[in-house]
PDB file of N, CA and C in Angstrom:
ATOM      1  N   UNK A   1     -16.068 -19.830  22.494  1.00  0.00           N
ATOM      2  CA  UNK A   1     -16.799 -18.597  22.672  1.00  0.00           C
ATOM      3  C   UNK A   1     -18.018 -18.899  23.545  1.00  0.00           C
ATOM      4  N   UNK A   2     -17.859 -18.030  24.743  1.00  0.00           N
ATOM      5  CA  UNK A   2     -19.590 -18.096  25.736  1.00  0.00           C
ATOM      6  C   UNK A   2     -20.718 -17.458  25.260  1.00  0.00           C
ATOM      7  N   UNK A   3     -21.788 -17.673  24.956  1.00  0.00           N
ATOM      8  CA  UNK A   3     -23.089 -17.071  24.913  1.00  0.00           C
ATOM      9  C   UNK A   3     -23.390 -16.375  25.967  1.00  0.00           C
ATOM     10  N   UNK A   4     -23.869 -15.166  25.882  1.00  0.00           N
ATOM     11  CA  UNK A   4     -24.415 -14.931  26.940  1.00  0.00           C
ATOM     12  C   UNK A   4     -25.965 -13.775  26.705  1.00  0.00           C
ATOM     13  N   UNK A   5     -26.833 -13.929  27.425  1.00  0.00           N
ATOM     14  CA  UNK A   5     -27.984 -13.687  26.744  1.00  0.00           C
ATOM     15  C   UNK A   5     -28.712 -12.499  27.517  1.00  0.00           C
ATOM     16  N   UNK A   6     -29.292 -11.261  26.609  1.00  0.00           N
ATOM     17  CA  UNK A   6     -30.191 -10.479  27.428  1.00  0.00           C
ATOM     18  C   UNK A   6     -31.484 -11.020  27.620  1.00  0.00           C
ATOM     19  N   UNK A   7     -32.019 -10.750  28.704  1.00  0.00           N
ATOM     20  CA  UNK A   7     -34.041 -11.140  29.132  1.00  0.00           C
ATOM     21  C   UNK A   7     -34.486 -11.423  27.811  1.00  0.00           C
ATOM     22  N   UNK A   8     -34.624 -10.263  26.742  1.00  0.00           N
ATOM     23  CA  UNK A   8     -35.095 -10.370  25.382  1.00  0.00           C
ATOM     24  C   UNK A   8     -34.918 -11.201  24.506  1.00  0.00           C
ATOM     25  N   UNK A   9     -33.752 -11.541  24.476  1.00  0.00           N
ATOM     26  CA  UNK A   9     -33.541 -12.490  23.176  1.00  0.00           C
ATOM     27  C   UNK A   9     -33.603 -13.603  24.232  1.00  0.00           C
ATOM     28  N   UNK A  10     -34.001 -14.207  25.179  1.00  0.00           N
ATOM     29  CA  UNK A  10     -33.591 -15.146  26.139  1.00  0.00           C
ATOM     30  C   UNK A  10     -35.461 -15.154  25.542  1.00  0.00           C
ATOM     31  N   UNK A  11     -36.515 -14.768  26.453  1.00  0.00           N
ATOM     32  CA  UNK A  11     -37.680 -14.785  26.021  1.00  0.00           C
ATOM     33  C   UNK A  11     -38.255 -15.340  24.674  1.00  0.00           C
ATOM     34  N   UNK A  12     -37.147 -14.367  23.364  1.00  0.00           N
ATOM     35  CA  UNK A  12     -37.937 -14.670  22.308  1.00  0.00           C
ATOM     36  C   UNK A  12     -37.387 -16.568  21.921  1.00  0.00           C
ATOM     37  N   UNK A  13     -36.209 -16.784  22.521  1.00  0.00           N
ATOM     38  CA  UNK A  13     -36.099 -18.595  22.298  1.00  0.00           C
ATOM     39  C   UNK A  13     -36.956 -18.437  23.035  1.00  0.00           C
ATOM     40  N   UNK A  14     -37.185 -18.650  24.028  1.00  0.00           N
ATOM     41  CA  UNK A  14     -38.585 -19.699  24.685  1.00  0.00           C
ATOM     42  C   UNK A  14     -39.417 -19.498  23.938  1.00  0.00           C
ATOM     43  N   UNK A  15     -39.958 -18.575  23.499  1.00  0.00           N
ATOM     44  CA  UNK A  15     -41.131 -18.472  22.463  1.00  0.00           C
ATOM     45  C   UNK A  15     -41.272 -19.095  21.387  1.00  0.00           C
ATOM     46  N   UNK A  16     -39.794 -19.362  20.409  1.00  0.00           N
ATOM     47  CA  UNK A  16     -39.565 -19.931  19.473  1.00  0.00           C
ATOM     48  C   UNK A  16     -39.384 -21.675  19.888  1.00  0.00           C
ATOM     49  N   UNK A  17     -39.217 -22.155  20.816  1.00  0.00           N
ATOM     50  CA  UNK A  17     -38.937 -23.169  21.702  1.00  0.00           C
ATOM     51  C   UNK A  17     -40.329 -24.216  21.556  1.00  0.00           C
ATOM     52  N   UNK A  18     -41.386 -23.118  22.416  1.00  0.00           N
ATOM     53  CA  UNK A  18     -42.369 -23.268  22.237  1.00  0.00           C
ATOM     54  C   UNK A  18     -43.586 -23.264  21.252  1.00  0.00           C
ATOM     55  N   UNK A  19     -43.001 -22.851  20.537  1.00  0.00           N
ATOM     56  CA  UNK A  19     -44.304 -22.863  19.145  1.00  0.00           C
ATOM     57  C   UNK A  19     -43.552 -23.962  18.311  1.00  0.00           C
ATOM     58  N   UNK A  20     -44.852 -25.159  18.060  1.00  0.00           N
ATOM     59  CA  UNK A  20     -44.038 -25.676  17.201  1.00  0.00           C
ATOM     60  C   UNK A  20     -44.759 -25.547  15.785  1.00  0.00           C
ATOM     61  N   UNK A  21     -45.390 -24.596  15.501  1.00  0.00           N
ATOM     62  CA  UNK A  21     -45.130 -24.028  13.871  1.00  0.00           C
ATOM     63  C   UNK A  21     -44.320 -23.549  13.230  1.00  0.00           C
ATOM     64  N   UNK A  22     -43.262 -22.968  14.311  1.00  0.00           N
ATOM     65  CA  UNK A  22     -42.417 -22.730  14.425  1.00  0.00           C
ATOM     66  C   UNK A  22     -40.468 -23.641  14.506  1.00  0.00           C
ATOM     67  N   UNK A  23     -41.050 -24.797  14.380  1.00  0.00           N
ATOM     68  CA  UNK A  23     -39.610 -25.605  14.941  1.00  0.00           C
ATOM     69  C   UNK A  23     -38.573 -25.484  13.156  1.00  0.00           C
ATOM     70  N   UNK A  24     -38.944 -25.123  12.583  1.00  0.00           N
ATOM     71  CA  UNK A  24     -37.805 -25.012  11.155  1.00  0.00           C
ATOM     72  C   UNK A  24     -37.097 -23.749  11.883  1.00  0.00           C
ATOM     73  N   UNK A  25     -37.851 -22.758  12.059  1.00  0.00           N
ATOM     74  CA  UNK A  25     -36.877 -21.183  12.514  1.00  0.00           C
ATOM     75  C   UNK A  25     -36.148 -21.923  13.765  1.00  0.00           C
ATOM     76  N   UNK A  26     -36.746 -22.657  14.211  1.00  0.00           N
ATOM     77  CA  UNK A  26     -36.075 -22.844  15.748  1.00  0.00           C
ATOM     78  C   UNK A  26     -34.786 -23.456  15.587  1.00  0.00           C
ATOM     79  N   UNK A  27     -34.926 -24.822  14.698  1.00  0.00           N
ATOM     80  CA  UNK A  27     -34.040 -25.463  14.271  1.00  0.00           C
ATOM     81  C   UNK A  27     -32.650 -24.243  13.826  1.00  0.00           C
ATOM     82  N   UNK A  28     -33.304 -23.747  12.797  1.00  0.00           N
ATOM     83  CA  UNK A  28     -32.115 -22.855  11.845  1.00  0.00           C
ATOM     84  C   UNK A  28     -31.593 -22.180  13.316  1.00  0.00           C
ATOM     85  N   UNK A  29     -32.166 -21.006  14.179  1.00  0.00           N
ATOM     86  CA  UNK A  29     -31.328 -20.335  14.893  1.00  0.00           C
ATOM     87  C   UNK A  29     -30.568 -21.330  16.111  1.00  0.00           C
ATOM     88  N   UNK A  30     -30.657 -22.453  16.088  1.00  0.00           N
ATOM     89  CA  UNK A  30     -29.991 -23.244  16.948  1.00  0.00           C
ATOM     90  C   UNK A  30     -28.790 -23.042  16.604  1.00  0.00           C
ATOM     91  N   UNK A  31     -28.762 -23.949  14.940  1.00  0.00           N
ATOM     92  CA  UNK A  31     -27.296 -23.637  13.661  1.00  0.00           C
ATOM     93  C   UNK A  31     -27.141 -22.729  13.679  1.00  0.00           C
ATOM     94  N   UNK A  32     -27.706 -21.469  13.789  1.00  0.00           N
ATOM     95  CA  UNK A  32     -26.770 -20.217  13.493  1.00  0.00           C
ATOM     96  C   UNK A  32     -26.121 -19.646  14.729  1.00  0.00           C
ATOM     97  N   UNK A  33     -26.536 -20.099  16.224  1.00  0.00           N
ATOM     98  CA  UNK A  33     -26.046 -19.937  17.194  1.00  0.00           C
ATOM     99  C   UNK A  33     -24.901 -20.705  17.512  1.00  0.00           C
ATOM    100  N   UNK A  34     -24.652 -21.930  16.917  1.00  0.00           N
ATOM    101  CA  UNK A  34     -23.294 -23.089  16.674  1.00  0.00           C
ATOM    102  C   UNK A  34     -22.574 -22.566  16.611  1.00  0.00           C
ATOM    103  N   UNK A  35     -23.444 -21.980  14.973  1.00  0.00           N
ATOM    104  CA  UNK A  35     -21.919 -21.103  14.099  1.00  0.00           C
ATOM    105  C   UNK A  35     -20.911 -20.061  15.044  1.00  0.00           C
ATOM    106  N   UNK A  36     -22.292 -19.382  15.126  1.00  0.00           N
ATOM    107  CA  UNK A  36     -21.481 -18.234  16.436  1.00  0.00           C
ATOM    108  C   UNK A  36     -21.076 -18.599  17.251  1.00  0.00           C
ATOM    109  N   UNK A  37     -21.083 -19.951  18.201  1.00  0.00           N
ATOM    110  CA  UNK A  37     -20.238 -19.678  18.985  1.00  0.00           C
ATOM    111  C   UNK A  37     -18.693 -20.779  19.313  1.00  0.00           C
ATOM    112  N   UNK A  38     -18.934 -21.125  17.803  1.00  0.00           N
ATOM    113  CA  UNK A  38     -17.371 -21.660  16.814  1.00  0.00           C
ATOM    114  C   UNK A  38     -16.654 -20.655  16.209  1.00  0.00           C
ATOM    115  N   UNK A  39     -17.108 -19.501  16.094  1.00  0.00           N
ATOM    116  CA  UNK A  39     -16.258 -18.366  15.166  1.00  0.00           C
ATOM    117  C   UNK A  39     -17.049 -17.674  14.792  1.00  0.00           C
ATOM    118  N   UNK A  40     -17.803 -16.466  15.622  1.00  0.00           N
ATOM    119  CA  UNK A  40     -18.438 -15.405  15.481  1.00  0.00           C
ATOM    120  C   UNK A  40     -18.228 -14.160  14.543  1.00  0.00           C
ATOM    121  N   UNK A  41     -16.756 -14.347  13.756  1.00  0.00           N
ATOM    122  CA  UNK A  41     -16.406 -13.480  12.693  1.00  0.00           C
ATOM    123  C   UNK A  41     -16.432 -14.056  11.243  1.00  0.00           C
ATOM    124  N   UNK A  42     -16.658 -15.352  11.296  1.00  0.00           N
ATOM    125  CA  UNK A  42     -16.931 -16.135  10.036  1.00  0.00           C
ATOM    126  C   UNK A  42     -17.199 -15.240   8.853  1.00  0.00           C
ATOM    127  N   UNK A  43     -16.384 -15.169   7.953  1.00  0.00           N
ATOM    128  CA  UNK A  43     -17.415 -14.434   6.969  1.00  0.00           C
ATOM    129  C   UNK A  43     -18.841 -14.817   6.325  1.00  0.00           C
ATOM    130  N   UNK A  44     -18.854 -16.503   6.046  1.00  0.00           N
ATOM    131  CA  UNK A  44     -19.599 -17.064   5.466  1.00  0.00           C
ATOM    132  C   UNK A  44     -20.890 -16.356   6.623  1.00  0.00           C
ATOM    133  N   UNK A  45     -20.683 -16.332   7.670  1.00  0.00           N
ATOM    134  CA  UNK A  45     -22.319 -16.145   8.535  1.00  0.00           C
ATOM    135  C   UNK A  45     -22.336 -14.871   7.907  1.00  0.00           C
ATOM    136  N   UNK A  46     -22.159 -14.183   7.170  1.00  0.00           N
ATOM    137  CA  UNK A  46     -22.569 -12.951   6.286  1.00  0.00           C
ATOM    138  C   UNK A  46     -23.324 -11.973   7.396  1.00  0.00           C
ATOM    139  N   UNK A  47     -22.056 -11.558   8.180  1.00  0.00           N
ATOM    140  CA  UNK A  47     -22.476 -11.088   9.556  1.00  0.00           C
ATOM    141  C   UNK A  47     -22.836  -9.210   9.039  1.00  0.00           C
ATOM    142  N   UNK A  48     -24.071  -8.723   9.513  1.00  0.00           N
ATOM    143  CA  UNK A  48     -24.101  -7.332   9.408  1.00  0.00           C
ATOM    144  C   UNK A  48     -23.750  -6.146  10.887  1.00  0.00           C
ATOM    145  N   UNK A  49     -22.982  -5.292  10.380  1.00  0.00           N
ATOM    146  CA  UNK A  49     -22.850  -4.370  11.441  1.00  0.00           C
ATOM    147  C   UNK A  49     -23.828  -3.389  11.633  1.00  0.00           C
ATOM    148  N   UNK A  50     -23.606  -2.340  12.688  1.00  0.00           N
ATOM    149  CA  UNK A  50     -24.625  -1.475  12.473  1.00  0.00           C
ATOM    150  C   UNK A  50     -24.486  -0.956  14.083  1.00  0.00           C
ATOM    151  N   UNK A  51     -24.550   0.572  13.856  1.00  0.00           N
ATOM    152  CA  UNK A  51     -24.824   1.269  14.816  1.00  0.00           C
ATOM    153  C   UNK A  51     -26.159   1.567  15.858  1.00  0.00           C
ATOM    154  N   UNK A  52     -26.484   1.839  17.217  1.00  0.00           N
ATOM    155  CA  UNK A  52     -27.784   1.504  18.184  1.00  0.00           C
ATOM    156  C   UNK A  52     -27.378   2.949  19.069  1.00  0.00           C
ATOM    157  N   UNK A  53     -28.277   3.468  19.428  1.00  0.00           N
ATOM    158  CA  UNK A  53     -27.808   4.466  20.314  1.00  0.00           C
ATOM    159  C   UNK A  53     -28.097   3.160  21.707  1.00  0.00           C
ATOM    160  N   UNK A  54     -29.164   2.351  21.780  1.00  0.00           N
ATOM    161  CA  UNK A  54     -29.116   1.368  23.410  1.00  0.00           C
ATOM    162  C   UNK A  54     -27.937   0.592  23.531  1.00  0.00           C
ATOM    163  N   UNK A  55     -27.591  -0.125  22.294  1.00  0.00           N
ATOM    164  CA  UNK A  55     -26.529  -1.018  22.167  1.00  0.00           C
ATOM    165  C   UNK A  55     -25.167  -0.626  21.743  1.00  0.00           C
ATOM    166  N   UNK A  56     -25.197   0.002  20.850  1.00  0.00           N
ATOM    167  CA  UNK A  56     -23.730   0.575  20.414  1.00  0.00           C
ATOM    168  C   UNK A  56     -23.675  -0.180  19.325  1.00  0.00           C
ATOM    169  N   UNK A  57     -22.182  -0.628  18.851  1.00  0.00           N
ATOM    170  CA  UNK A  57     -22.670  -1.452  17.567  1.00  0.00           C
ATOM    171  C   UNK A  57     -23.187  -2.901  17.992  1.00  0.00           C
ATOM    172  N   UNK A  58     -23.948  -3.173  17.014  1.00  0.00           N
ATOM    173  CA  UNK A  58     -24.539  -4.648  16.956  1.00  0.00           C
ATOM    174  C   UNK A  58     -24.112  -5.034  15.442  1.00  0.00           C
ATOM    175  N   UNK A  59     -24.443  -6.777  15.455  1.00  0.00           N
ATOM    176  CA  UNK A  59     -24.331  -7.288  14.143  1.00  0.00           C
ATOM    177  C   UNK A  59     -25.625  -8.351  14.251  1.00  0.00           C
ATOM    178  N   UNK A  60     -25.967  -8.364  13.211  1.00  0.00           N
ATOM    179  CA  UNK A  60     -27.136  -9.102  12.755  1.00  0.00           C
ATOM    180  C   UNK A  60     -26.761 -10.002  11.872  1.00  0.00           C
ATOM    181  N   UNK A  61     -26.930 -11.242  11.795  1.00  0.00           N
ATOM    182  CA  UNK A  61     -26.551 -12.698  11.469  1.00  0.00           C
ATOM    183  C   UNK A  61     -27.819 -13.441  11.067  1.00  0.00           C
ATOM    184  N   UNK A  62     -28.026 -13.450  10.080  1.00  0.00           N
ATOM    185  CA  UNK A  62     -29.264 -14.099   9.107  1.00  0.00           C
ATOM    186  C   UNK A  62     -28.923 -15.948   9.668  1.00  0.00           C
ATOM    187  N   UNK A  63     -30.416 -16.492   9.697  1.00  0.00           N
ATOM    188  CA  UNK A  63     -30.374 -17.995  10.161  1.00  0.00           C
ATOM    189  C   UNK A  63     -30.475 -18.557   9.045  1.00  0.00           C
ATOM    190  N   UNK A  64     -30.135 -17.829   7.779  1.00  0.00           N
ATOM    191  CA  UNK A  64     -31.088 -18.717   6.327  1.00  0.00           C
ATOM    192  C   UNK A  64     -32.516 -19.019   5.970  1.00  0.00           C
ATOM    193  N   UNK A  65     -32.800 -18.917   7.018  1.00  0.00           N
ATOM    194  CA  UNK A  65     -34.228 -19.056   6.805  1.00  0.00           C
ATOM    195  C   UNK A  65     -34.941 -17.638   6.776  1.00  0.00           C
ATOM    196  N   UNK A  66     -35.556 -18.098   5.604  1.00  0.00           N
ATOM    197  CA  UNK A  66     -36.513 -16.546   5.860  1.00  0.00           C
ATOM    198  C   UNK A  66     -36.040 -15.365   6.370  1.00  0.00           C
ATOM    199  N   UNK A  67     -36.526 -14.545   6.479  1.00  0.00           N
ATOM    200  CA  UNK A  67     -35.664 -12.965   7.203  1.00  0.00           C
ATOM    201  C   UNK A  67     -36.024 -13.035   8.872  1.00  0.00           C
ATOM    202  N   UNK A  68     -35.411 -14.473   9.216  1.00  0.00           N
ATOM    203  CA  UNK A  68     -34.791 -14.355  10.631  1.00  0.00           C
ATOM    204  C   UNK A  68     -33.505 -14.077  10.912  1.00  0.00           C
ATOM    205  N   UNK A  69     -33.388 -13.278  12.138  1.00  0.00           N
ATOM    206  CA  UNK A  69     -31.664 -13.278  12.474  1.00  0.00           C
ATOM    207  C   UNK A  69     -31.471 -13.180  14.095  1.00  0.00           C
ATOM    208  N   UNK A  70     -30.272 -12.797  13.971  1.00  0.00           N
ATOM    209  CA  UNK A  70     -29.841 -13.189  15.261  1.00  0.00           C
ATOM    210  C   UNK A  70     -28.855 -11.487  15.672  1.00  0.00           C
ATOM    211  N   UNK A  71     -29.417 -10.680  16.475  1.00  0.00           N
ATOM    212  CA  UNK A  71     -28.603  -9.478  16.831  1.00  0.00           C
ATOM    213  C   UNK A  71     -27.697  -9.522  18.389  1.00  0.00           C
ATOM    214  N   UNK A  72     -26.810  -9.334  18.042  1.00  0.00           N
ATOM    215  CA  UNK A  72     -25.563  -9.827  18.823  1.00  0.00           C
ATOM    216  C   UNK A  72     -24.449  -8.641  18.629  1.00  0.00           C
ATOM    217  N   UNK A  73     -23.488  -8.570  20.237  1.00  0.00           N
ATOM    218  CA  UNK A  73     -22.969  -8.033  20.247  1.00  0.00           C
ATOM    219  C   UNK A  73     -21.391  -8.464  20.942  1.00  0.00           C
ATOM    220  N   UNK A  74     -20.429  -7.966  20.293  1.00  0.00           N
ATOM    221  CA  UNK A  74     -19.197  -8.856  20.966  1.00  0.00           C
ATOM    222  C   UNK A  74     -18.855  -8.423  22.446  1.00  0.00           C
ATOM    223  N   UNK A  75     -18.692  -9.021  23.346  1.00  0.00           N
ATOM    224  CA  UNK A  75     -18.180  -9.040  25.098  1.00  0.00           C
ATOM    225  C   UNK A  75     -19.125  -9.594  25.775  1.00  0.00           C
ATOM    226  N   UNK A  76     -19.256  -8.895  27.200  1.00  0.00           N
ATOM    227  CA  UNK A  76     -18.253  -8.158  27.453  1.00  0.00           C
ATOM    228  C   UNK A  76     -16.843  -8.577  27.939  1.00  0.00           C
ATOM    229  N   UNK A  77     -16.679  -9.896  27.656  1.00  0.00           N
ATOM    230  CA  UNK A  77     -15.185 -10.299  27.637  1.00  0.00           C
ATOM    231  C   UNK A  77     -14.707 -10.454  26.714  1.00  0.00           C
ATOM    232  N   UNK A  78     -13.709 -10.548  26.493  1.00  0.00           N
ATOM    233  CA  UNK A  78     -12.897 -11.250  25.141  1.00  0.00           C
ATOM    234  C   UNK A  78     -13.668 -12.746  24.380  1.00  0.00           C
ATOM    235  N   UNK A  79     -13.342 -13.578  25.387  1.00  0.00           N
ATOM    236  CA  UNK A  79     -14.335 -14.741  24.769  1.00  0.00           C
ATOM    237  C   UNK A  79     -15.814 -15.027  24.795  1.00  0.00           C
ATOM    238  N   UNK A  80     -16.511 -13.704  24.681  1.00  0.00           N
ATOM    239  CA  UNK A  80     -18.354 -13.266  25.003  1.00  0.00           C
ATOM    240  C   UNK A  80     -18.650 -12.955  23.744  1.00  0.00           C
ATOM    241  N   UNK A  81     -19.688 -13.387  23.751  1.00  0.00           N
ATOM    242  CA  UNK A  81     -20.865 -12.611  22.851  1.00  0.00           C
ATOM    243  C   UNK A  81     -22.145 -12.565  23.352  1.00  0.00           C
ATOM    244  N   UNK A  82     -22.455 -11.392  23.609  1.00  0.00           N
ATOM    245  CA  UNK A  82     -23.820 -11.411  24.210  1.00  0.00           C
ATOM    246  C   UNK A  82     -25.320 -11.412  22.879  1.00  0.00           C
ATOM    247  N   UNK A  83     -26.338 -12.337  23.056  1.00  0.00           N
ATOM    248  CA  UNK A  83     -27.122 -12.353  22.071  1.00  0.00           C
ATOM    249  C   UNK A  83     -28.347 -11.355  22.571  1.00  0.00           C
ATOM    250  N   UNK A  84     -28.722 -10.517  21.753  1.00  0.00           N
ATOM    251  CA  UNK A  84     -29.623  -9.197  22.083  1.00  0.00           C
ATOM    252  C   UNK A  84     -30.794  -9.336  21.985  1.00  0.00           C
ATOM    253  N   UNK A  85     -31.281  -9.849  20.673  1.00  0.00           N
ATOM    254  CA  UNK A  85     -32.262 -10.648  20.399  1.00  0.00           C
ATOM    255  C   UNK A  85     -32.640 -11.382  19.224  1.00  0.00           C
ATOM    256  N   UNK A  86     -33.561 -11.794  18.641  1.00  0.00           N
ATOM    257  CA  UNK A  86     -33.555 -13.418  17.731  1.00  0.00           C
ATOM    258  C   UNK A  86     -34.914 -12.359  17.279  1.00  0.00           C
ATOM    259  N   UNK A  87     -35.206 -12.238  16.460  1.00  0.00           N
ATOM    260  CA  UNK A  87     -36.580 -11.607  15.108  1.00  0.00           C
ATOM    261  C   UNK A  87     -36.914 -11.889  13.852  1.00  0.00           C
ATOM    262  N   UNK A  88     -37.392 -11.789  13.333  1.00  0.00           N
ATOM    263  CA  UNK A  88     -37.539 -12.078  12.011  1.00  0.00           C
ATOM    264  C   UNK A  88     -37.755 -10.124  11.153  1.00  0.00           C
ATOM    265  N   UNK A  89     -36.891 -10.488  10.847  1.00  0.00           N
ATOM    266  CA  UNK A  89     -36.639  -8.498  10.077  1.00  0.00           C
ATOM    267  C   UNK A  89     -36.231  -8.565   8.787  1.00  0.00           C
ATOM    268  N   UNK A  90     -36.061  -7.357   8.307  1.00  0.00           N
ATOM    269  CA  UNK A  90     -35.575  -7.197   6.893  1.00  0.00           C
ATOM    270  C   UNK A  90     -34.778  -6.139   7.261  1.00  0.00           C
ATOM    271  N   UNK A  91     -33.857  -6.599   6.552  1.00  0.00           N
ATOM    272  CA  UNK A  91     -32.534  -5.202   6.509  1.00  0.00           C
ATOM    273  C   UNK A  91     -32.299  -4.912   5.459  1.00  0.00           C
TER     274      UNK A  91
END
């Protein structure tokens, strides 16, 4: 599976990249980006769906850590997933 990344979630790694008070979240969304892009339907990544009027559906993928995740959307090829952006939220 290819990654492929909007400006936004591309930005917020560098940000996370760069802070290193930050390097545990950084660490975790590295692993949770693995995961995804070994088998992006995994159940175990306890993947959430959800409707966007910008995006259409998205899924949100918790890093374990704390209420970070990872919002992602499948294509636009068959073997794509584009990553939307990386936050720390509560759902």
């Amino acid at each position: 599976m290819n990654l492929l990344w909007l400006p936004d979630a591309d930005l917020a790694m560098k940000r996370l990249e760069g802070d290193r008070s930050r390097s545990r979240v950084h660490a975790a969304v590295l692993r949770t980006l693995a995961r995804l892009e070994r088998d992006p339907f995994q159940p175990r990544l306890l993947n959430r769906q959800f409707a966007t009027e910008m995006y259409g559906q998205l899924r949100c993928t918790p890093t374990m850590l704390g209420d970070w995740s990872i919002l992602w959307t499948a294509g636009p090829e068959p073997d794509e997933i584009t990553i939307v952006y990386i936050a720390e939220t509560v759902l």
